[in-house]
Protein backbone atom coordinates (compact mmCIF):
# COMPACT_ATOMS: atom_id res chain seq x y z
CA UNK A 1 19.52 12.64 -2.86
CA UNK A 2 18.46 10.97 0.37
CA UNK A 3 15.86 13.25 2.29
CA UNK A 4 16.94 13.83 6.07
CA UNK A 5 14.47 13.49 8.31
CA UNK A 6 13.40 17.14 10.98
CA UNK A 7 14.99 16.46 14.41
CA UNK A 8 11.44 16.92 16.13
CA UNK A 9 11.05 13.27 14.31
CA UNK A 10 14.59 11.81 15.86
CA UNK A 11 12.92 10.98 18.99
CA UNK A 12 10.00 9.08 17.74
CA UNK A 13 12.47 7.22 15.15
CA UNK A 14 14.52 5.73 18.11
CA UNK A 15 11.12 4.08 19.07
CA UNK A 16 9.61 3.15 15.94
CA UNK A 17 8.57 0.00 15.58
CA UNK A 18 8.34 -0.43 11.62
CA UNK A 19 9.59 2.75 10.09
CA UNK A 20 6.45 4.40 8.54
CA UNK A 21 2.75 3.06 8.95
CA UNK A 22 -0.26 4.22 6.40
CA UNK A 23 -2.88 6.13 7.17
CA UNK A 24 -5.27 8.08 5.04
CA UNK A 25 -3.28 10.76 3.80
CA UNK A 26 0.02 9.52 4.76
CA UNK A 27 1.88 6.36 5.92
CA UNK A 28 3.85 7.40 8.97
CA UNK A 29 5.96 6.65 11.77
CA UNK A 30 4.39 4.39 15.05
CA UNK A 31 6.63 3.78 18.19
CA UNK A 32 6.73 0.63 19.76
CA UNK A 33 4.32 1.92 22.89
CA UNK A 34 1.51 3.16 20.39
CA UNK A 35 1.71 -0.68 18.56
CA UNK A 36 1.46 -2.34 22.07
CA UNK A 37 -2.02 -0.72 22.70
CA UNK A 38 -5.61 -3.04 21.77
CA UNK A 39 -6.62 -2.56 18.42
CA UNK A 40 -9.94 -0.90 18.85
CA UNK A 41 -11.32 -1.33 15.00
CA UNK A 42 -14.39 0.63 14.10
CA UNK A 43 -16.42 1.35 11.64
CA UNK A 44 -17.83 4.85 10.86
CA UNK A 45 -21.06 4.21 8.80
CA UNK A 46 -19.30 6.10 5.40
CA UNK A 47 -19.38 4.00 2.26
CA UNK A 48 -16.57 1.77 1.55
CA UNK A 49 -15.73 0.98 -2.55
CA UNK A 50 -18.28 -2.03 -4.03
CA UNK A 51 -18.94 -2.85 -7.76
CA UNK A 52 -16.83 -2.97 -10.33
CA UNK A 53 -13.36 -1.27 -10.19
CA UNK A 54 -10.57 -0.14 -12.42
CA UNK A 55 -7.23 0.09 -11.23
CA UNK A 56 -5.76 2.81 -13.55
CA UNK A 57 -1.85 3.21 -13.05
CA UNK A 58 -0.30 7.34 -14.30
CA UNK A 59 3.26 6.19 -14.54
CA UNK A 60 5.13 9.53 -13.87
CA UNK A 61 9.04 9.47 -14.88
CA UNK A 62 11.17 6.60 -15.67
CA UNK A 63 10.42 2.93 -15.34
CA UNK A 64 11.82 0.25 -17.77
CA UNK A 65 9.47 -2.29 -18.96
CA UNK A 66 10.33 -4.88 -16.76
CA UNK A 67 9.67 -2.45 -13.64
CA UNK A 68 6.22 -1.79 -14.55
CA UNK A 69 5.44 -5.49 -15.46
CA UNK A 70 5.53 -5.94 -11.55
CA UNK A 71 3.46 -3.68 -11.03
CA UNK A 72 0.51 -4.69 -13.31
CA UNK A 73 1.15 -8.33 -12.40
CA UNK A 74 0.47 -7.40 -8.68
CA UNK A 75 -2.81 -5.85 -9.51
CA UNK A 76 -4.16 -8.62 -12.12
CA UNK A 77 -3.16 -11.08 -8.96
CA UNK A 78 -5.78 -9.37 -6.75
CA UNK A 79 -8.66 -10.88 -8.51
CA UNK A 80 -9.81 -14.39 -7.55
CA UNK A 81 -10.48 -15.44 -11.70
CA UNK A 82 -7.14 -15.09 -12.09
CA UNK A 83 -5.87 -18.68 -12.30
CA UNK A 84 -2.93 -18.97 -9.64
CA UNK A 85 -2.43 -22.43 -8.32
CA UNK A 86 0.73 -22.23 -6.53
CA UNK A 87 -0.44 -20.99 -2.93
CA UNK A 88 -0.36 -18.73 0.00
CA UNK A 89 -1.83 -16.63 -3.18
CA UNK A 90 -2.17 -12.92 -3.90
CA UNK A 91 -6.27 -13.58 -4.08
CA UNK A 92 -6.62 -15.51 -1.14
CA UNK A 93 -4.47 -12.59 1.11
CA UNK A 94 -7.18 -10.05 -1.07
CA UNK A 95 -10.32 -12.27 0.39
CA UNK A 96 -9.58 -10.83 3.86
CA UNK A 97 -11.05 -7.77 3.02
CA UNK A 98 -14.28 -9.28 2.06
CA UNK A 99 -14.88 -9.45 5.82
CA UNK A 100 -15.56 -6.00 5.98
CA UNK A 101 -17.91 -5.72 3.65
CA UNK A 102 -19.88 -8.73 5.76
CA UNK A 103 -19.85 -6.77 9.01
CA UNK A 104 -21.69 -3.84 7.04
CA UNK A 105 -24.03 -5.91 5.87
CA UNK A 106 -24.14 -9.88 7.11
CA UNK A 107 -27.17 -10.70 5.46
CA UNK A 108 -26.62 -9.32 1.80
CA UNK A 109 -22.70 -7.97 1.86
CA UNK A 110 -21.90 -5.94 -1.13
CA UNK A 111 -19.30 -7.10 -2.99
CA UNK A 112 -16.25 -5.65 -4.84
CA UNK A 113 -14.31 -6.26 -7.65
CA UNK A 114 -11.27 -5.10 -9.05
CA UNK A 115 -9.28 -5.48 -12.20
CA UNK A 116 -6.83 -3.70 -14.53
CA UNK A 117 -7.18 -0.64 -16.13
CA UNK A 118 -5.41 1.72 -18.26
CA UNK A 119 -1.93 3.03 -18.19
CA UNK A 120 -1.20 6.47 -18.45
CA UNK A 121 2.64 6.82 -18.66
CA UNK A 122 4.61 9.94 -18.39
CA UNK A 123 8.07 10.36 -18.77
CA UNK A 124 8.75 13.47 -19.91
CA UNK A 125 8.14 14.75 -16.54
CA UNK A 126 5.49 16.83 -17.40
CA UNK A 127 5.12 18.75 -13.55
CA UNK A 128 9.08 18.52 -12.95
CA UNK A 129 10.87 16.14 -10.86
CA UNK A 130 9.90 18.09 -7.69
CA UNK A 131 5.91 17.98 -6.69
CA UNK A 132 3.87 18.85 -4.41
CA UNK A 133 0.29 17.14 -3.04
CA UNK A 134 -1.68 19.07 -5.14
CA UNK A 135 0.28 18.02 -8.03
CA UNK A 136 0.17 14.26 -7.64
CA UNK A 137 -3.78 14.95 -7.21
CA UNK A 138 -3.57 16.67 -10.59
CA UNK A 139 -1.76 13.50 -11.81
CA UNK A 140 -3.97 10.97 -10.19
CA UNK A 141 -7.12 12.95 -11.76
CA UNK A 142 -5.95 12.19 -15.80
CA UNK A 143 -7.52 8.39 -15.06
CA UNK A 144 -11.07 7.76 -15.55
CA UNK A 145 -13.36 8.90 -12.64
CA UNK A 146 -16.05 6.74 -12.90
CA UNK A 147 -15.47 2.98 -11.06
CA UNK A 148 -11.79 3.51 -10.49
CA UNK A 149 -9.14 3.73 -7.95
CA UNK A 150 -6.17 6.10 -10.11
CA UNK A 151 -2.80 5.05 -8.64
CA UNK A 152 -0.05 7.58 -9.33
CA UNK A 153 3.33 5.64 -9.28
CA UNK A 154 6.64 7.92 -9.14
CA UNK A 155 9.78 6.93 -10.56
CA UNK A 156 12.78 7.00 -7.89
CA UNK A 157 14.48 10.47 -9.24
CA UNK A 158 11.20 12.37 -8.40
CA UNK A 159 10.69 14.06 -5.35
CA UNK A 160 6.86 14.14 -3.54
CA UNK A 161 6.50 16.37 -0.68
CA UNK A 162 6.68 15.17 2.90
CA UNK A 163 8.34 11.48 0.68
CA UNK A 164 10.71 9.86 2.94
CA UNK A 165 9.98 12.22 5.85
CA UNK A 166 6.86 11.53 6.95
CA UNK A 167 5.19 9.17 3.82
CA UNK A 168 6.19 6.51 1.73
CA UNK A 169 2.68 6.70 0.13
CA UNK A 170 -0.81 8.22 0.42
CA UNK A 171 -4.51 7.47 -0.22
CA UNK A 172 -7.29 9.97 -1.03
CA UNK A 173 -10.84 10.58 -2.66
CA UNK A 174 -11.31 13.37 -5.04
CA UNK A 175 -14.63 15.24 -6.86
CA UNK A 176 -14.43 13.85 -10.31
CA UNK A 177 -15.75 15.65 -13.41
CA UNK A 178 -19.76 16.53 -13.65
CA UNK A 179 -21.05 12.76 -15.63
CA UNK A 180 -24.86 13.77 -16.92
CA UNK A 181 -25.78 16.47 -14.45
CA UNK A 182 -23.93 14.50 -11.24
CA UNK A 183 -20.28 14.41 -9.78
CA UNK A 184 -18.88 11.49 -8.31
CA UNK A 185 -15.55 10.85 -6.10
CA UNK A 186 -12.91 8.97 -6.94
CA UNK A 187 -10.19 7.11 -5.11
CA UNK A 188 -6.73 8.19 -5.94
CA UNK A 189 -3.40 6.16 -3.93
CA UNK A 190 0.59 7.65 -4.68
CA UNK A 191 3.33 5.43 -4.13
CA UNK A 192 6.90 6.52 -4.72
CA UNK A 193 10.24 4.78 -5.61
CA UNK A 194 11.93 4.88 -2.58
CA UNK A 195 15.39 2.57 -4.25
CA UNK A 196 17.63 5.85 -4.24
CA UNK A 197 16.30 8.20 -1.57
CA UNK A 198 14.93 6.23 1.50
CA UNK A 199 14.84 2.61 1.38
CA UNK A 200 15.78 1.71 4.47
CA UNK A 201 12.15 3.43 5.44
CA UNK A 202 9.78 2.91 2.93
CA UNK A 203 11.53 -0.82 1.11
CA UNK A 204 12.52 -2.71 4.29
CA UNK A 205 13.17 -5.45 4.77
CA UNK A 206 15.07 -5.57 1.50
CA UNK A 207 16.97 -2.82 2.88
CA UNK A 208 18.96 -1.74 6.27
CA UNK A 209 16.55 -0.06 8.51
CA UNK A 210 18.10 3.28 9.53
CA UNK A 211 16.71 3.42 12.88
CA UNK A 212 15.62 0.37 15.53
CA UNK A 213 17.12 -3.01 15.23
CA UNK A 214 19.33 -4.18 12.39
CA UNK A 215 19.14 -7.47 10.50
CA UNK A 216 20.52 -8.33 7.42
CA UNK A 217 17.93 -7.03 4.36
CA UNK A 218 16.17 -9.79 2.66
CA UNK A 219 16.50 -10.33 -0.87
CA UNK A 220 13.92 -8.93 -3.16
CA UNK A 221 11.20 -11.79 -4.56
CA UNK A 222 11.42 -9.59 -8.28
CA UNK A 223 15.06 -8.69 -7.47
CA UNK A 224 14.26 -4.87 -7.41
CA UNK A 225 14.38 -3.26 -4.22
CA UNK A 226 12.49 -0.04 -5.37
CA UNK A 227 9.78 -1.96 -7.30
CA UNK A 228 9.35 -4.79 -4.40
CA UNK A 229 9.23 -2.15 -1.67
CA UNK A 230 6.27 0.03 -4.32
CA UNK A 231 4.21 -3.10 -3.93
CA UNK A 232 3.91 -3.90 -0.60
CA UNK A 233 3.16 -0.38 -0.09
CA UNK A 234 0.71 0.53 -2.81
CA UNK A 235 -0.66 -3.73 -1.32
CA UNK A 236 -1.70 -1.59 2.18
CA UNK A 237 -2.64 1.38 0.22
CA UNK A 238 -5.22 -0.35 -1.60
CA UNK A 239 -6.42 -1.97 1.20
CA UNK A 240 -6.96 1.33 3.18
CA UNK A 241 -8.35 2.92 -0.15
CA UNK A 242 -11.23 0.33 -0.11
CA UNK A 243 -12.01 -0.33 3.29
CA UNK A 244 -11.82 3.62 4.47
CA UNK A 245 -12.18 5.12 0.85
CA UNK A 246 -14.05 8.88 1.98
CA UNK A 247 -12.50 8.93 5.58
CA UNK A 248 -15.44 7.66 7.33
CA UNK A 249 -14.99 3.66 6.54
CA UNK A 250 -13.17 1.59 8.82
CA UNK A 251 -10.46 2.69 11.29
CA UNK A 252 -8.73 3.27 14.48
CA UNK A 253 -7.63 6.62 16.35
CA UNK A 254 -8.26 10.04 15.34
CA UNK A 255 -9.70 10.28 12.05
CA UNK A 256 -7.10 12.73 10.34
CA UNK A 257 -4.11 10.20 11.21
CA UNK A 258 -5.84 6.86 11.07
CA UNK A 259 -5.23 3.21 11.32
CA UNK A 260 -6.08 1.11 8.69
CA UNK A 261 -7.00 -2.14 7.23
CA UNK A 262 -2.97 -2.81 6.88
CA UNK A 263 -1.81 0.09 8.16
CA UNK A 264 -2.59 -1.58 11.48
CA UNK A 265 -0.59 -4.35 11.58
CA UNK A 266 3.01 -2.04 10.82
CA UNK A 267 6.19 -4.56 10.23
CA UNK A 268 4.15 -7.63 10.28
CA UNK A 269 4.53 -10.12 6.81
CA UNK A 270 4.28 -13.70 8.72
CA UNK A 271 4.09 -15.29 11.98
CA UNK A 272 6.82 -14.49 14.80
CA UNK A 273 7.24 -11.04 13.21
CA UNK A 274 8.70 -8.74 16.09
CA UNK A 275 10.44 -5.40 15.80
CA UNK A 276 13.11 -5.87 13.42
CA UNK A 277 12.04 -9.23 11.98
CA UNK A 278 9.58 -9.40 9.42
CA UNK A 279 8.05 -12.74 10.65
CA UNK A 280 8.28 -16.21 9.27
CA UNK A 281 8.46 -15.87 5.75
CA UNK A 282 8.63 -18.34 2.39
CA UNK A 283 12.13 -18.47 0.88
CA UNK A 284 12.46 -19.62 -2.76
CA UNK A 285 15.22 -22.05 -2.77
CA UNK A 286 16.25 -20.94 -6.18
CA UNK A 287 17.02 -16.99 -5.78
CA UNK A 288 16.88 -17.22 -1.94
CA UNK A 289 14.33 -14.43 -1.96
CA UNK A 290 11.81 -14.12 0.06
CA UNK A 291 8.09 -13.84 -0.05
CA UNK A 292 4.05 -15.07 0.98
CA UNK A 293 2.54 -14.38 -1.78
CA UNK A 294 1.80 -15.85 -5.30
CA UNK A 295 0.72 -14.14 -8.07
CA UNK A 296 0.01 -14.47 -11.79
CA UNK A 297 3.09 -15.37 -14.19
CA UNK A 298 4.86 -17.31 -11.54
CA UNK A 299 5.29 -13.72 -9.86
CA UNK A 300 6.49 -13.89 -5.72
CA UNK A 301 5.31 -10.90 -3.41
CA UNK A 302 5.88 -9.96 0.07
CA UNK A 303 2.39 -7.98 0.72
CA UNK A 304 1.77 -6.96 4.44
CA UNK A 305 -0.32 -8.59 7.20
CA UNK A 306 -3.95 -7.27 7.20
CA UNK A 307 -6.33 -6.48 10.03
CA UNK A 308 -9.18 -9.20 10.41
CA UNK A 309 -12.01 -7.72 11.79
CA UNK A 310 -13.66 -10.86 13.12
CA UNK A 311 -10.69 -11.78 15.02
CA UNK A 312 -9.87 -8.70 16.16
CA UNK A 313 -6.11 -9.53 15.60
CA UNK A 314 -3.55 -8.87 12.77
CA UNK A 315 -3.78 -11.96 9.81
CA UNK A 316 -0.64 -13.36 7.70
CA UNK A 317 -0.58 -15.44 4.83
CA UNK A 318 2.04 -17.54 6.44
């Protein structure tokens, strides 16, 4: 069942400009006045994630095959050695976080690289269908510790607290287990299935919005509303996760309700986008879906505009 969102939110819905935004522990709602405003981009001297990193995925609840295929295609499609010759390209939208790691450092930038990792998948519902924050930290901790960024994906009959009322998503560190004497953080992101309980927040624009102007959904580049709408949101999760990984990286506004690397640039997927309109996107002329994006195994995605730091200005594949 669809959650209902408090009335002290109604009046900021009438104004939003792109349903729910990210920010480090939540993605959530921006009005139109807030997007309108310079984006002052800083950085905050904290560590962002370099070296080499695992992407480990806890699948909790049900997910065919097929659904988590997308998934794992997405993240193999991040990493520039993966052979993808049909562009825009998931890589090349990846490279524009490299630019942030030059403004650290312009003379020796550190670098960062991710790839796959294990999958952990759970569909017994081991916690319930009904969890809290803690919980999905408890989930996102049974992935290695070391190197890795532990995504928690929930299947679309689980409820997360504060999902589809304030959140579509959220990213996080946490103290992993003592490793010879020492104790190191890890990165944890949650994404949730939003197909059956909120898409028109947390999948558009291949779904109605419920609030602000209405357009006609687009049609889904892997034909799954749920599973298209989990990657562009876990795509500006990881971004935020590696650019701002402790809370301390790089950011706008207060620090406990930040903008982000993507989080910044809310409803933005190609040029022209306005409130409402997604931008000027790539149709395929086969399934009439559309995307900007493409990845490994002749995958399509629709992934979200990212901030560029040396432009000071929001940057679209297309």
């Amino acid at each position: 069942m669809a959650s209902l969102v408090p009335t002290y939110l109604l009046l900021q819905l009438v104004l939003v400009i792109s349903f729910f935004q990210f920010n480090l522990a939540a993605r959530r709602l921006a009005d139109s006045a807030e997007s309108q405003q310079p984006l002052l981009f800083q950085y905050h001297n904290g560590a962002l994630l370099t070296g080499k990193i695992s992407i480990n995925l806890i699948w909790y609840g049900k997910f065919k095959p097929t659904q988590r295929a997308i998934i794992s295609d997405f993240i193999t499609s991040l990493s520039t050695s993966t052979p993808t010759t049909a562009q825009p390209s998931v890589a090349t939208w990846w490279k524009t976080t490299d630019k942030y790691y030059h403004l650290v450092n312009s003379k020796k930038p550190s670098t960062l690289v991710l790839s796959m990792g294990t999958q952990i998948i759970d569909e017994t519902y081991s916690l319930g269908k009904s969890l809290s924050n803690q919980q999905i930290e408890e989930l996102a901790s049974k992935g290695a510790q070391k190197n890795a960024i532990n995504v928690v994906l929930t299947s679309d009959d689980v409820a997360v607290e504060g999902f589809c009322m304030s959140k579509c998503g959220t990213h996080g560190s946490l103290k992993g287990a003592s490793v010879q004497g020492r104790s190191y953080k890890f990165a944890y992101i949650w994404v949730g299935n939003s197909e059956t309980k909120c898409p028109g927040q947390c999948a558009w624009p291949f779904h109605q919005p419920i609030y602000g102007p209405q357009s006609p959904p687009l049609v889904a580049p892997n034909n799954d509303v749920g599973l298209d709408g989990m990657v562009m949101n876990l795509a500006s999760l990881l971004a935020g996760t590696t650019t701002n990984p402790f809370g301390n990286g790089y950011f706008q506004g207060p620090k406990d309700a930040p903008l982000e690397a993507a989080s910044a640039c809310p409803g933005v997927y190609g040029k022209g986008a306005y409130p409402g309109y997604a931008g000027d996107l790539l149709v395929d002329p086969t399934t009439g879906a559309s995307y900007n994006a493409n990845g490994c195994n002749g995958r399509k995605f629709l992934l979200p505009a990212l901030f560029d730091p040396s432009t000071k200005s929001c940057s679209t594949l297309v």
